[in-house]
N, C-alpha and C. Protein backbone atom coordinates (compact mmCIF):
# COMPACT_ATOMS: atom_id res chain seq x y z
N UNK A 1 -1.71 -4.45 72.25
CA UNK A 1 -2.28 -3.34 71.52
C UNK A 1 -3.79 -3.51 71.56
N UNK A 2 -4.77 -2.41 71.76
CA UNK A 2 -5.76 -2.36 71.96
C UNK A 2 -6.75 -1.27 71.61
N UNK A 3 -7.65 -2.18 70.18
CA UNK A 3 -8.27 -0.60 69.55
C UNK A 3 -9.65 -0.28 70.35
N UNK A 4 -9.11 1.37 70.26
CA UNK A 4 -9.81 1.99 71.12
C UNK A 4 -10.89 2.92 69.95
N UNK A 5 -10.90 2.93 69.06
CA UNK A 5 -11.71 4.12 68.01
C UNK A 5 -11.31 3.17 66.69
N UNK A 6 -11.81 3.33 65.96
CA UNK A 6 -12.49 3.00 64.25
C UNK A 6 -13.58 3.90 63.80
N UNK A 7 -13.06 5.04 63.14
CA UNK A 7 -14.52 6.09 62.72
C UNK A 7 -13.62 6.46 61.56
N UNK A 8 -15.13 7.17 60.45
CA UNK A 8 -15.11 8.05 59.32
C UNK A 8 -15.28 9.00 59.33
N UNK A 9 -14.85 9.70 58.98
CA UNK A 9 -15.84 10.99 58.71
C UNK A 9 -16.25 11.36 57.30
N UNK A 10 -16.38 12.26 57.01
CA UNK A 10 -17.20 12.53 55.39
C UNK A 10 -16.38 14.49 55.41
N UNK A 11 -15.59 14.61 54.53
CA UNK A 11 -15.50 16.51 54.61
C UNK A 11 -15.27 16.65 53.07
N UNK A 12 -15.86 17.41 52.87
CA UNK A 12 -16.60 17.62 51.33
C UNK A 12 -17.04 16.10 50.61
N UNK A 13 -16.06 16.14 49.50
CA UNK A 13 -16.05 14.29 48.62
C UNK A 13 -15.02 13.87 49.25
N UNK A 14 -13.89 13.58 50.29
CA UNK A 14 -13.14 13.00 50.82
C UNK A 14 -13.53 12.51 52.14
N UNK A 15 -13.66 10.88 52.25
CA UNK A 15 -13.66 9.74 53.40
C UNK A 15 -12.20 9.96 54.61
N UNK A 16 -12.19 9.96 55.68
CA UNK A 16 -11.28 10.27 55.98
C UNK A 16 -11.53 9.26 57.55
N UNK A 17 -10.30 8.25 57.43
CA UNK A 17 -10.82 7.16 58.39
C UNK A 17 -9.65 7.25 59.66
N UNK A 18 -10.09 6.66 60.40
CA UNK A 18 -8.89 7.31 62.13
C UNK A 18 -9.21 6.18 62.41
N UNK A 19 -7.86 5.33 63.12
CA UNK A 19 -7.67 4.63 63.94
C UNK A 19 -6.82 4.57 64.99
N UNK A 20 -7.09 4.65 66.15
CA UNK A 20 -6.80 4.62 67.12
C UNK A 20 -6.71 3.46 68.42
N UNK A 21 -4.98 3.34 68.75
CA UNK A 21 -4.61 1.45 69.23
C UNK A 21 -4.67 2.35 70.77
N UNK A 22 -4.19 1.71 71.76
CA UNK A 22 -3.66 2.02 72.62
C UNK A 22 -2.70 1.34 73.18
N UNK A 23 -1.11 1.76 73.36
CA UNK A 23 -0.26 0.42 73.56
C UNK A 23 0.19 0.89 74.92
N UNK A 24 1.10 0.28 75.28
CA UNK A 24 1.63 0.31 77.09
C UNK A 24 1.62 1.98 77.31
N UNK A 25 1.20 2.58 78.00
CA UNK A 25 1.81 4.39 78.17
C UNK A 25 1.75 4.78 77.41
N UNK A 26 1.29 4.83 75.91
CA UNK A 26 0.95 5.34 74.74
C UNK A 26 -0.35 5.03 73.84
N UNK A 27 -0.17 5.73 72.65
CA UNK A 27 -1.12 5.30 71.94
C UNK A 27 -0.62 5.68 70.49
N UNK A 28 -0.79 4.65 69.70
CA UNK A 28 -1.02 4.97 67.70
C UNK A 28 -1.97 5.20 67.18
N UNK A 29 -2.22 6.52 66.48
CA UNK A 29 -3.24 7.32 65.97
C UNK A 29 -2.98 7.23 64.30
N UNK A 30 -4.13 6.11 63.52
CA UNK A 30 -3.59 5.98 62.05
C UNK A 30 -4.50 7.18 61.57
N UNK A 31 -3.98 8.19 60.75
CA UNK A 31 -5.22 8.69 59.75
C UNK A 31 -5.33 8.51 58.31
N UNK A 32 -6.16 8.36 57.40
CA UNK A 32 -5.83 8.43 56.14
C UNK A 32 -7.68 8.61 55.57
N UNK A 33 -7.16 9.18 54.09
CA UNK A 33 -7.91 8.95 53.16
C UNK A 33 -8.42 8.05 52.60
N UNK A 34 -7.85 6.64 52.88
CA UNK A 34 -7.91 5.43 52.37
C UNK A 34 -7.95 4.54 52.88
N UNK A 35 -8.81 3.55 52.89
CA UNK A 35 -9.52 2.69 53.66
C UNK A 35 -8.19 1.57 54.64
N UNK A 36 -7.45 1.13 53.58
CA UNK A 36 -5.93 0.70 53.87
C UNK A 36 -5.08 1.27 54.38
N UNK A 37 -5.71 2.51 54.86
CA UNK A 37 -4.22 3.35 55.62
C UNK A 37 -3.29 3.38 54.63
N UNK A 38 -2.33 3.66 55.31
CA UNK A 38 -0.69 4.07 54.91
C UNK A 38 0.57 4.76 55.78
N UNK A 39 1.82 4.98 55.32
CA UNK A 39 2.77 5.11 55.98
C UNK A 39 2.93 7.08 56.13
N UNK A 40 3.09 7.52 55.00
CA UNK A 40 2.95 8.82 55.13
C UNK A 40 3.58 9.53 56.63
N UNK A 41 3.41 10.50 56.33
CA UNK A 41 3.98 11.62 57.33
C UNK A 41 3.78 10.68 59.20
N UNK A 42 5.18 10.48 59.61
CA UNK A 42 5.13 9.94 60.96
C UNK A 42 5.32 11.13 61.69
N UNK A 43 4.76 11.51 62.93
CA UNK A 43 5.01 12.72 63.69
C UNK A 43 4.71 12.02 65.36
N UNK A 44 5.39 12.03 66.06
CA UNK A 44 5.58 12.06 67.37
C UNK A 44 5.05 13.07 68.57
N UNK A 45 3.61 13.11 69.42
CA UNK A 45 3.52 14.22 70.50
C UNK A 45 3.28 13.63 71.61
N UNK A 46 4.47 14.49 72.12
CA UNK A 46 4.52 14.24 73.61
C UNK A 46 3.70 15.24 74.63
N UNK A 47 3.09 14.48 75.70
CA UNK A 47 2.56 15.89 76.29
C UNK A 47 3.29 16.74 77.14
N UNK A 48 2.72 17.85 77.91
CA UNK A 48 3.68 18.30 79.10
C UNK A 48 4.04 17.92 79.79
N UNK A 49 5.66 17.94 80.35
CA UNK A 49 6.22 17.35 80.85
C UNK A 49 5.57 17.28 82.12
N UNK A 50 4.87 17.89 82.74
CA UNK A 50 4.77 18.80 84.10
C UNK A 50 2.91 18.94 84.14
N UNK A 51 2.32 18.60 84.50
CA UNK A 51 0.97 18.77 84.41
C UNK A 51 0.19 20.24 85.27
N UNK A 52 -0.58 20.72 84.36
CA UNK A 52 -1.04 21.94 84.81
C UNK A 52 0.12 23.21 84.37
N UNK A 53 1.08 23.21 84.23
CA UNK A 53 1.96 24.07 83.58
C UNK A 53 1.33 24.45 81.94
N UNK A 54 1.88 25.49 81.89
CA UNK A 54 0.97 25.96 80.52
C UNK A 54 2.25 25.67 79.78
N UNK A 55 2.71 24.63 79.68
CA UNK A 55 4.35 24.33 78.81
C UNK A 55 3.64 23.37 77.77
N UNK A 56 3.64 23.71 76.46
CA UNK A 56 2.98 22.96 75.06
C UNK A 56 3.54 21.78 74.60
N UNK A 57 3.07 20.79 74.41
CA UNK A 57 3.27 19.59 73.75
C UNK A 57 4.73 19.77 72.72
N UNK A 58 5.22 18.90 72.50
CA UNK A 58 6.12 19.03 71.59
C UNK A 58 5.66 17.85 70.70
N UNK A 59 6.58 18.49 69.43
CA UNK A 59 5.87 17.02 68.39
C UNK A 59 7.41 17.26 67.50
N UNK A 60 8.00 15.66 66.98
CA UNK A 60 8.98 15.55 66.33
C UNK A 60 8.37 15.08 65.11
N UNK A 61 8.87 15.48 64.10
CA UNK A 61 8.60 14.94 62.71
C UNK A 61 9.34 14.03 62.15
N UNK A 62 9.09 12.27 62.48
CA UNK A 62 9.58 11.65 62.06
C UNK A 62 10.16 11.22 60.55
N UNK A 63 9.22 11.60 59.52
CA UNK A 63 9.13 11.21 58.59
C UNK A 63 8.09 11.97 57.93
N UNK A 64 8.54 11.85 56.55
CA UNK A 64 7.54 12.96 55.61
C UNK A 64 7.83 13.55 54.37
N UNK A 65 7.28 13.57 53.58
CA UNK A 65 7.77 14.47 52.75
C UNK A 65 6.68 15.75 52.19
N UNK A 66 5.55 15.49 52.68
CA UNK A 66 4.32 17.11 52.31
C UNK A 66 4.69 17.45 53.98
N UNK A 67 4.10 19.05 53.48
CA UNK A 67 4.06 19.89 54.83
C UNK A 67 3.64 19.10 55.96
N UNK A 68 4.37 19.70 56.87
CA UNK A 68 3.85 19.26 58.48
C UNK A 68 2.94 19.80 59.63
N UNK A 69 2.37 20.59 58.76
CA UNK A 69 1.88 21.39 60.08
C UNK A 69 0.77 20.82 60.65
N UNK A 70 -0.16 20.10 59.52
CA UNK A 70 -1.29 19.43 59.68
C UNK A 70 -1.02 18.38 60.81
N UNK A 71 -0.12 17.55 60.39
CA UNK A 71 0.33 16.23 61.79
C UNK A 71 0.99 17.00 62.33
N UNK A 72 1.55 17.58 62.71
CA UNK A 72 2.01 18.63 64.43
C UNK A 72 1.35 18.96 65.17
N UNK A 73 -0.24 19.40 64.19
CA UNK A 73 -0.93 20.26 65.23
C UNK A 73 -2.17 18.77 65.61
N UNK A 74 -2.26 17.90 64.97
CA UNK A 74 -2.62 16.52 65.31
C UNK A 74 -2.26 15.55 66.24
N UNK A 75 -0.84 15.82 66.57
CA UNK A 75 -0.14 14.83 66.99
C UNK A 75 0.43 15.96 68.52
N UNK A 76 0.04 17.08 68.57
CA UNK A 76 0.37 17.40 69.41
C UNK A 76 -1.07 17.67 70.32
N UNK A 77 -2.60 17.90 69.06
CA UNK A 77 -3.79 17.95 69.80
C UNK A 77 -4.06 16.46 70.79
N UNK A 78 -3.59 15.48 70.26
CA UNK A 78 -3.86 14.18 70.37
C UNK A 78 -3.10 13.84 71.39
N UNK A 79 -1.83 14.20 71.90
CA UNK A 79 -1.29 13.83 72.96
C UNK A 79 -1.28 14.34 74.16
N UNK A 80 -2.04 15.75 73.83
CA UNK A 80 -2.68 17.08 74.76
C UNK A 80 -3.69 16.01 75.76
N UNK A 81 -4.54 15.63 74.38
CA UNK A 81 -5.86 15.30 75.16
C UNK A 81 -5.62 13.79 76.00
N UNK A 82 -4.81 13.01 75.49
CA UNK A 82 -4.64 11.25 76.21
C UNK A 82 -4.13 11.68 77.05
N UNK A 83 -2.85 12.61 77.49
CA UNK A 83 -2.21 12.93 78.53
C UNK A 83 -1.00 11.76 78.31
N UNK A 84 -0.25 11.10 76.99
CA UNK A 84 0.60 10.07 77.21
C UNK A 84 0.95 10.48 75.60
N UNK A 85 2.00 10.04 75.18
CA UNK A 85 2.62 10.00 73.57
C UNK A 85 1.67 9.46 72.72
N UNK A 86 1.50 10.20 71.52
CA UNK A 86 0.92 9.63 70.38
C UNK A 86 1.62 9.61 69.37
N UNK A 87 1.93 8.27 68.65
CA UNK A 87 2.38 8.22 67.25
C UNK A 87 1.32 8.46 66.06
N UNK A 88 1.81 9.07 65.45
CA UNK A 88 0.59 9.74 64.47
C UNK A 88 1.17 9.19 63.12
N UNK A 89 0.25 8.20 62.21
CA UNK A 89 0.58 8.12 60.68
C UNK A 89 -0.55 8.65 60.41
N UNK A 90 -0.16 9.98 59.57
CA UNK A 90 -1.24 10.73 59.04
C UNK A 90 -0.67 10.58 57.33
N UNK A 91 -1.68 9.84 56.76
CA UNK A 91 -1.30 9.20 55.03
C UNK A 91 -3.01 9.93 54.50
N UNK A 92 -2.16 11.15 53.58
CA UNK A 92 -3.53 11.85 53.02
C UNK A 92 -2.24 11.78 51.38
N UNK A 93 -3.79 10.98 50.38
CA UNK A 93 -3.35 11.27 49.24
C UNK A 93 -3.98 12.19 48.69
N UNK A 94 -4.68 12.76 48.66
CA UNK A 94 -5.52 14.08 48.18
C UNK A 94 -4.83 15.46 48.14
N UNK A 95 -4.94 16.40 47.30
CA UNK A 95 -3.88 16.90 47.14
C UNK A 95 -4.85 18.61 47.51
N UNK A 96 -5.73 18.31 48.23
CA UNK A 96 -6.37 19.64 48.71
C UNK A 96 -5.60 20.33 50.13
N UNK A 97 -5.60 21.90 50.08
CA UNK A 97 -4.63 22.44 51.08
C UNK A 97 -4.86 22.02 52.25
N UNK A 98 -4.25 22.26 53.23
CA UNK A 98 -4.48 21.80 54.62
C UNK A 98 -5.35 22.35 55.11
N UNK A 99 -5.45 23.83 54.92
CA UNK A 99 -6.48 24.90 55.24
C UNK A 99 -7.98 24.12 55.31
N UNK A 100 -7.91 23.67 53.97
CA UNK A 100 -9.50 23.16 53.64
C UNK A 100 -10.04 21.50 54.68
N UNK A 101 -9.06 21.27 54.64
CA UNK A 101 -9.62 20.16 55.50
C UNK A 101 -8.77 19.87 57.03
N UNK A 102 -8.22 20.99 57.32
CA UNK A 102 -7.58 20.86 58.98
C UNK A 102 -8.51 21.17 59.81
N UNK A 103 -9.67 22.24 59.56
CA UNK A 103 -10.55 22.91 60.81
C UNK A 103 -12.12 21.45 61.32
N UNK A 104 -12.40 20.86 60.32
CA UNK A 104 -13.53 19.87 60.61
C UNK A 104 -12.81 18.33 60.87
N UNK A 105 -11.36 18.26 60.22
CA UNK A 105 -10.61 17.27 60.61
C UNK A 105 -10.46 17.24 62.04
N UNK A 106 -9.79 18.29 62.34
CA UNK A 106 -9.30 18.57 64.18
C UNK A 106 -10.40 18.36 64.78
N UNK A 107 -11.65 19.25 64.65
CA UNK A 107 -12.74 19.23 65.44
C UNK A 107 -13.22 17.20 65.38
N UNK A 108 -13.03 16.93 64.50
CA UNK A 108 -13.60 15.12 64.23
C UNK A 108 -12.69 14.62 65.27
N UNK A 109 -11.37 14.83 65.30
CA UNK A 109 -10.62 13.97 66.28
C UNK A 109 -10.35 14.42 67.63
N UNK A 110 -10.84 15.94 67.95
CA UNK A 110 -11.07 16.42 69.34
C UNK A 110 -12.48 15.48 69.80
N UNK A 111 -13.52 15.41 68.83
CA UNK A 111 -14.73 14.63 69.52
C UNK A 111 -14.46 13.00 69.64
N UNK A 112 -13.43 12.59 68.69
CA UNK A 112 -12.97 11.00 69.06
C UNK A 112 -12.31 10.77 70.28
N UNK A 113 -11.76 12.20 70.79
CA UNK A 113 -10.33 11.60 71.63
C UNK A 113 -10.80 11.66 72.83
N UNK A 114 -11.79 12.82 72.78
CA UNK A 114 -12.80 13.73 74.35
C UNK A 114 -14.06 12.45 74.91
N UNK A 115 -14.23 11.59 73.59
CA UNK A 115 -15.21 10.78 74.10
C UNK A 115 -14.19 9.32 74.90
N UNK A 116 -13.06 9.36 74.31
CA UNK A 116 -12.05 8.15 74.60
C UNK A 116 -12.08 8.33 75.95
N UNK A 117 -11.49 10.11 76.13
CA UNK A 117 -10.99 10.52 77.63
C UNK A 117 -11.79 9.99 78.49
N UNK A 118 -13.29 10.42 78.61
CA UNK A 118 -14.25 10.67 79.07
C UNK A 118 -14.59 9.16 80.25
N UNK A 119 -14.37 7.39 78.69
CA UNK A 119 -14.50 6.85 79.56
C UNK A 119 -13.49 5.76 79.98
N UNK A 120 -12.27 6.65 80.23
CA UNK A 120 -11.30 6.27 81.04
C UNK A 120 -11.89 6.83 82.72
């Protein structure tokens, strides 16, 4: 296992920390609110089967109990961009809608993942 990213970000008063391993043909993508991580919502994305086909990522929802849409569209941005499976623990204790913190969240981990790509 091999970490590839350790970053914060800041969106409104909530810290919001990403870690990112890279293991054989894959990669584990931790997110949380809290410095310690956590277990929270597990979600699975695979990329296209078929490269260059406009056929969309799929993402399984391992585990969870708040909405999923937030880690689907995480776990399926995230496996878009590596081009290999991402396991996603996305552990948010904050109880603000997804709305409010999905659009500067995504954009934070499109610029973590685009700079990863970049120097592969």
């Amino acid at each position: 296992m091999k970490l590839l990213a350790e970053k914060d970000i800041k969106i409104e008063d909530i810290t919001i920390y990403l870690t990112l391993f890279q293991l054989h043909k894959s990669f584990l993508l931790l997110i949380s609110d809290q410095e310690n991580m956590g277990i929270g919502n597990v979600t699975l994305g695979t990329p296209p089967p078929i490269e260059g086909l406009k056929s969309t990522t799929a993402s399984y929802n391992l585990f969870g109990v708040d909405p999923k849409l937030l880690s689907t569209l995480i776990a399926e941005r995230a496996s878009n961009i590596l081009k290999a499976p991402v396991l996603l623990l996305l552990f948010l204790k904050i109880k603000k809608k997804d709305k409010e913190i999905a659009k500067p969240l995504i954009d934070f981990i499109n610029n973590v993942l685009n700079a990863i790509k970049e120097k592969k």
